[in-house]
Protein backbone atom coordinates (compact mmCIF):
# COMPACT_ATOMS: atom_id res chain seq x y z
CA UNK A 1 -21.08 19.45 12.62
CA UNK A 2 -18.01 21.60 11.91
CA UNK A 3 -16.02 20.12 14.44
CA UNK A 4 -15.09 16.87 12.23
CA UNK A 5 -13.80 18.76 9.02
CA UNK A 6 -12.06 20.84 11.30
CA UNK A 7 -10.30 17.34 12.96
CA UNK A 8 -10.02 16.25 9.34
CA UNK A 9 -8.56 19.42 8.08
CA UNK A 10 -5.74 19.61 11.48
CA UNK A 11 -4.56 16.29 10.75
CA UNK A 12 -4.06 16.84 6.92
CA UNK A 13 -1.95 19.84 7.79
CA UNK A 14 -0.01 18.03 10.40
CA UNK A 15 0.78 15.10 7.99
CA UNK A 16 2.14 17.85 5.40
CA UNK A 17 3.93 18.78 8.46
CA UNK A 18 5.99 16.11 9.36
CA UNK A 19 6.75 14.90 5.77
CA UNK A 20 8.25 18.98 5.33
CA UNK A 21 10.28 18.76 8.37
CA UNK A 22 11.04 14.89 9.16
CA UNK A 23 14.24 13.63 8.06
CA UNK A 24 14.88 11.18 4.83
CA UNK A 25 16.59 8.69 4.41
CA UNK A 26 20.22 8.89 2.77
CA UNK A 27 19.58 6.78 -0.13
CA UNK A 28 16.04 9.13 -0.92
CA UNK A 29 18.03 12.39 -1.25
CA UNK A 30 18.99 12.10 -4.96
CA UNK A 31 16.30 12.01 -7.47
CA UNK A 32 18.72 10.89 -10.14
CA UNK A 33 15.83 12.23 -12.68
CA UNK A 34 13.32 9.57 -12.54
CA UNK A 35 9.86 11.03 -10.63
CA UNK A 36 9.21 13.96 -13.11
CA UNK A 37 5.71 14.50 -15.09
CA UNK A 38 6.32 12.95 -17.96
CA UNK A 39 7.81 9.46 -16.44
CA UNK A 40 5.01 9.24 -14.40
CA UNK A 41 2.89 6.92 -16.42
CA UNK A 42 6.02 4.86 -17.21
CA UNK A 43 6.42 4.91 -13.48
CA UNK A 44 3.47 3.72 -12.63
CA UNK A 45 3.71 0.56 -14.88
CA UNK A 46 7.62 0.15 -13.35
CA UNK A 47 5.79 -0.21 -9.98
CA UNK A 48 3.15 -2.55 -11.13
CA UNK A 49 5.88 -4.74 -12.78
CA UNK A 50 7.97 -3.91 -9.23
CA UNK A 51 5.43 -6.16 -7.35
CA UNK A 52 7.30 -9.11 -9.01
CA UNK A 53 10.81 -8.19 -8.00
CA UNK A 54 12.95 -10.76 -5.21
CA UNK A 55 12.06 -7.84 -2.69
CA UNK A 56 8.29 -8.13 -2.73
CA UNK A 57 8.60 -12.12 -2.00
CA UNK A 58 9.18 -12.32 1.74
CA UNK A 59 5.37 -9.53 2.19
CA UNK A 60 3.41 -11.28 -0.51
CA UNK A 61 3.94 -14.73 1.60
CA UNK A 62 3.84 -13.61 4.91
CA UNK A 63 0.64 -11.10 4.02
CA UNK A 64 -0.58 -14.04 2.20
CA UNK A 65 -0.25 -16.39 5.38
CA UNK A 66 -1.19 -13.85 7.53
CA UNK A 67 -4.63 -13.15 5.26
CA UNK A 68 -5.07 -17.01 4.96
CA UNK A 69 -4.81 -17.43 8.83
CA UNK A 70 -7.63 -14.66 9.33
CA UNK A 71 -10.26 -16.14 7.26
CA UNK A 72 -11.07 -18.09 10.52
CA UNK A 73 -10.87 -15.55 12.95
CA UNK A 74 -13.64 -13.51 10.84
CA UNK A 75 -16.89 -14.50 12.47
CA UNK A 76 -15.48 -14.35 15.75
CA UNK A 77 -14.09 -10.49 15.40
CA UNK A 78 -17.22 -9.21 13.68
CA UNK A 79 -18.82 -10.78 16.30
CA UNK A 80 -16.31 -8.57 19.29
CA UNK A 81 -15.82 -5.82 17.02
CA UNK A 82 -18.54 -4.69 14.78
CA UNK A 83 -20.54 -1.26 15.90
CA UNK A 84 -21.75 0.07 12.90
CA UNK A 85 -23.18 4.06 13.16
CA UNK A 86 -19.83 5.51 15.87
CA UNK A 87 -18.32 8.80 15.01
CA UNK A 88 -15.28 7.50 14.62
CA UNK A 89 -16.58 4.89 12.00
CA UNK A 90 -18.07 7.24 9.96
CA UNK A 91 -15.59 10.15 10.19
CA UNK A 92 -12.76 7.43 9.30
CA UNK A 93 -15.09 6.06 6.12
CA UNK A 94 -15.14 9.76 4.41
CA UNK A 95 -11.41 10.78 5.24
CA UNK A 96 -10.72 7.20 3.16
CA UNK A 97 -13.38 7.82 0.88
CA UNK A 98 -12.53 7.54 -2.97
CA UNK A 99 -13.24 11.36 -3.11
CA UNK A 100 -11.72 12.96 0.07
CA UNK A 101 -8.08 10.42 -0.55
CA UNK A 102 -8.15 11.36 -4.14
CA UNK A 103 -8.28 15.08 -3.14
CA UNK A 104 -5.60 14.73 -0.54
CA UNK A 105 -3.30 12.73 -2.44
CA UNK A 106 -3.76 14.81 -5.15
CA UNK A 107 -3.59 18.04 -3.27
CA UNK A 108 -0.23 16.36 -1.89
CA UNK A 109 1.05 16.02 -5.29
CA UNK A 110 0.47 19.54 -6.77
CA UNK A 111 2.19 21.05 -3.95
CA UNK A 112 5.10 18.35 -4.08
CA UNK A 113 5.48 19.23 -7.89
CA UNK A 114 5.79 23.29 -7.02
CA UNK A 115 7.40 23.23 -3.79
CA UNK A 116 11.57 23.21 -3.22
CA UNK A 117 11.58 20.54 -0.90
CA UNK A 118 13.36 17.84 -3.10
CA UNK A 119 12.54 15.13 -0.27
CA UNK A 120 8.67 16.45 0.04
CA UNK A 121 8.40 16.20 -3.58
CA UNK A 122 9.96 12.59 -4.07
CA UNK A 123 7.48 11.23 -1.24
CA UNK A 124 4.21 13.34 -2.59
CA UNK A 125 5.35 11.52 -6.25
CA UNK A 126 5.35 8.16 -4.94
CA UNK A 127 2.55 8.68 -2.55
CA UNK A 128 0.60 9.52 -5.83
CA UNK A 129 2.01 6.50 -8.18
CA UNK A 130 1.21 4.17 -5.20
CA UNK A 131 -2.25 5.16 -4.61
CA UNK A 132 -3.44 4.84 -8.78
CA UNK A 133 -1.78 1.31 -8.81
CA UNK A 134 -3.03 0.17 -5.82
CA UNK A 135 -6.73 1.91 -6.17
CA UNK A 136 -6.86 -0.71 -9.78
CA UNK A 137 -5.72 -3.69 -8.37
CA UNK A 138 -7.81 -3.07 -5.22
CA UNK A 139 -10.55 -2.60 -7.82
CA UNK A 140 -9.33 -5.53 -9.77
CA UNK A 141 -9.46 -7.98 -7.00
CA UNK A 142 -12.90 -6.67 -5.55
CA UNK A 143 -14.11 -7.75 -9.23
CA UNK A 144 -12.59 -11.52 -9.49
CA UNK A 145 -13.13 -12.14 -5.40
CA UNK A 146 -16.74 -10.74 -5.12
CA UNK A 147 -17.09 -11.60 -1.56
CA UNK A 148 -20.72 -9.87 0.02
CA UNK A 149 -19.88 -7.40 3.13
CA UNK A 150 -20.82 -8.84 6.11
CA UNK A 151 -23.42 -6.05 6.05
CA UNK A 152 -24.68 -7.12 2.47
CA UNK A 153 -24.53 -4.21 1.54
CA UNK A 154 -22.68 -5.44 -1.79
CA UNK A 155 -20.33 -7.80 -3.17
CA UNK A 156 -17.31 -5.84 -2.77
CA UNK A 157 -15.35 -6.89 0.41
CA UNK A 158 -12.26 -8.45 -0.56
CA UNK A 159 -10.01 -6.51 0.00
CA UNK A 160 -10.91 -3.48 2.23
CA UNK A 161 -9.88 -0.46 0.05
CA UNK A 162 -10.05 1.80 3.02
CA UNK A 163 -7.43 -0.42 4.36
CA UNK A 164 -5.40 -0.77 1.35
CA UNK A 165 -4.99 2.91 0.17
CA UNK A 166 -4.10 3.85 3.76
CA UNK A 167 -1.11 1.31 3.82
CA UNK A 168 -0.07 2.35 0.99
CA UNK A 169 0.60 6.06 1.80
CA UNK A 170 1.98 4.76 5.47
CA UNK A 171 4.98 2.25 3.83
CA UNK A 172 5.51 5.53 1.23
CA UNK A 173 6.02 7.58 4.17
CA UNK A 174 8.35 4.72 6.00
CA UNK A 175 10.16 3.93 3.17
CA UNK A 176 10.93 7.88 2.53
CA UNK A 177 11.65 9.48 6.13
CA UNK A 178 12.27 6.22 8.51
CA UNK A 179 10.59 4.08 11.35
CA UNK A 180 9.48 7.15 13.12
CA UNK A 181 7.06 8.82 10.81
CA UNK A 182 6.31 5.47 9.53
CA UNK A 183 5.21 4.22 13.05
CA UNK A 184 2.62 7.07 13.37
CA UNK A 185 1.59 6.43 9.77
CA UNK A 186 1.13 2.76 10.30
CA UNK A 187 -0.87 3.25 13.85
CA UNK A 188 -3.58 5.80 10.99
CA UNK A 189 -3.27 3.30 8.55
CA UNK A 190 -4.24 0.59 11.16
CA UNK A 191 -6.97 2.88 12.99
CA UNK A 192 -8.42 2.69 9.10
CA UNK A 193 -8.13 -0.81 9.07
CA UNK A 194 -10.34 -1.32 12.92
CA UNK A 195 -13.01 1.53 11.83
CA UNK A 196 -14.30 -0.63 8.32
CA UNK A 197 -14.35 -3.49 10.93
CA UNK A 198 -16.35 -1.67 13.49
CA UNK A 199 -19.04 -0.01 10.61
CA UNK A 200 -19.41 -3.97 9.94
CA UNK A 201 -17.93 -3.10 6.05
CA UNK A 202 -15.60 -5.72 6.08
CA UNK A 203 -14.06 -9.23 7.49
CA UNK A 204 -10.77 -9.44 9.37
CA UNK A 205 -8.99 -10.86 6.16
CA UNK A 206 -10.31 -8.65 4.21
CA UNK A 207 -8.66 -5.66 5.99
CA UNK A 208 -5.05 -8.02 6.18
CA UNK A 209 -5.36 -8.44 2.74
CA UNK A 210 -6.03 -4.67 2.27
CA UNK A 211 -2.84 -3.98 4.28
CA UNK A 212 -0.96 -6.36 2.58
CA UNK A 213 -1.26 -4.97 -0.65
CA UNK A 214 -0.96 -1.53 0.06
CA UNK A 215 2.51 -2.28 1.44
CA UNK A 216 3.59 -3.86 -0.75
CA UNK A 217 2.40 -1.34 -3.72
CA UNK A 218 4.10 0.92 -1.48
CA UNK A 219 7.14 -0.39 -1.51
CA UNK A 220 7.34 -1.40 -4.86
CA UNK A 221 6.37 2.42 -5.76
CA UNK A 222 9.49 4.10 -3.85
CA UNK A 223 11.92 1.33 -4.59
CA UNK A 224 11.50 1.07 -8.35
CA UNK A 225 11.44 5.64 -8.43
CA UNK A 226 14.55 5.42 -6.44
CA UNK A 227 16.54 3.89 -9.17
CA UNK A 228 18.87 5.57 -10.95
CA UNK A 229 18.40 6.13 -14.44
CA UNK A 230 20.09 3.92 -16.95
CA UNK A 231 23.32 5.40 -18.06
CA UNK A 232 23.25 7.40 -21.51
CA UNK A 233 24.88 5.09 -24.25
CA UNK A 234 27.59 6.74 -25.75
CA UNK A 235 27.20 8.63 -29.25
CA UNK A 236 28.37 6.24 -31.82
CA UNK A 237 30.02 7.71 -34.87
CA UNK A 238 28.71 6.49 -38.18
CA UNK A 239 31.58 7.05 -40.80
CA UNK A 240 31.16 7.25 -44.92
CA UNK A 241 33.81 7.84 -47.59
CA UNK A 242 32.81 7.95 -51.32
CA UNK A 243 34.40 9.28 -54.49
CA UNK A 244 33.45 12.49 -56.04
CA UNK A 245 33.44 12.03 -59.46
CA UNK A 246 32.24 15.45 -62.02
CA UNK A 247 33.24 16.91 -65.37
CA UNK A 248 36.05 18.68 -63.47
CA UNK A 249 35.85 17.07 -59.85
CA UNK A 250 37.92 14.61 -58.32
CA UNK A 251 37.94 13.49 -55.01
CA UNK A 252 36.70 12.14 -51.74
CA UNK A 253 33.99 12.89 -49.32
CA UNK A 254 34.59 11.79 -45.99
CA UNK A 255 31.06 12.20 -43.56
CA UNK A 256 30.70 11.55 -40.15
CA UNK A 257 27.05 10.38 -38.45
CA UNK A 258 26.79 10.85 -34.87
């Protein structure tokens, strides 16, 4: 029994690991300003608007395809696949559990926010932004779908929010320190994706969908934070002149508004 939070708890620290010491990219060492407290819910509805910029075309259709294309390869890979009850199921369903990622992530952030590291704090910012906005629309979409688990559990499967929240925090991680960390994050994020598949919690398309969006969110997240802030407007200098006129006054007063 101790030997899975003791997995759990070696893999958290080498994540923090590799985000501390891996390289960023060149255009992710200025902050410019923009991921700080109190932009952060400003942020967040920047990235939800950022899922409708030119750049998040080209995913959204070939997720979309790629999600539309699975539908009929469900039966068949639930059918290969499914094994619900394995260790590695179950370990994989609490480390993406709503509780356990919302303590990471979170944990993540507060040490992002106090730490020196410029680069660990930019990625522990957007790792946080992407995981609220993608957490509601996963929500959102589980809501309008209401597709029944292939276990029946309940009508929650589309898409796999395991899945989802996982790519999310691997195209943060790519889009931050390169294809090197990002290829180790996308193999977790995809391990996530096989284990709801194997504990029979979701379809095939459910988890491409999942995917989909979280990369996308992802994306969005670190492209829209990485923007410079809009250059300060210069002051603009208001001028007044108007007679003085008393019992032994006369003159002008000249004022200037900035």
């Amino acid at each position: 029994m101790l030997a899975r939070p003791r997995g759990s708890s070696l893999l958290a620290l080498a994540l923090i690991f590799c985000l501390c010491a891996a390289p960023c990219r060149a255009q992710d060492t200025q902050d410019e300003g923009r991921r700080t407290l109190g932009r952060f819910p400003g942020n967040l509805a920047r990235s939800l608007g950022g899922l409708f910029d030119q750049e998040s075309v080209r995913p959204f259709i070939v997720g979309g395809l790629a999600t539309g294309a699975s539908f009929a390869f469900d039966d068949e890979v639930r059918d290969a696949v499914a094994n619900p009850g394995t260790s590695f199921g179950r370990v994989m369903e609490k480390a993406g559990g709503p509780l356990v990622s919302s303590l990471f992530v979170g944990g993540l952030f507060v040490a992002g926010q106090v730490a020196d590291n410029q680069r660990f704090r930019a990625v522990t910012y957007d790792m946080a932004g992407a995981s609220i906005v993608t957490a509601g629309l996963t929500a959102a979409f589980k809501f309008a779908v209401h597709r029944k688990r292939p276990d029946g559990s309940d009508n929650r499967s589309f898409p796999s929010g395991h899945t989802s929240a996982a790519f999310a925090l691997a195209s943060v991680a790519e889009q931050h320190y390169g294809w090197k960390v990002g290829a180790a994050a996308y193999a977790a994020a995809a391990a996530m994706g096989a284990s709801r598949l194997m504990e029979d919690k979701h379809y095939l398309s459910d988890v491409v969908a999942g995917a989909t969006l979280g990369y996308i969110v992802g994306t969005a997240t670190v492209r829209v934070n990485s923007e410079p802030l809009p250059a300060t407007a210069a002051p603009v200098a208001v001028w007044s002149v108007s007679p003085v006129l008393g019992p032994r006054v006369r003159g002008v007063m000249v004022s200037v508004l900035f």
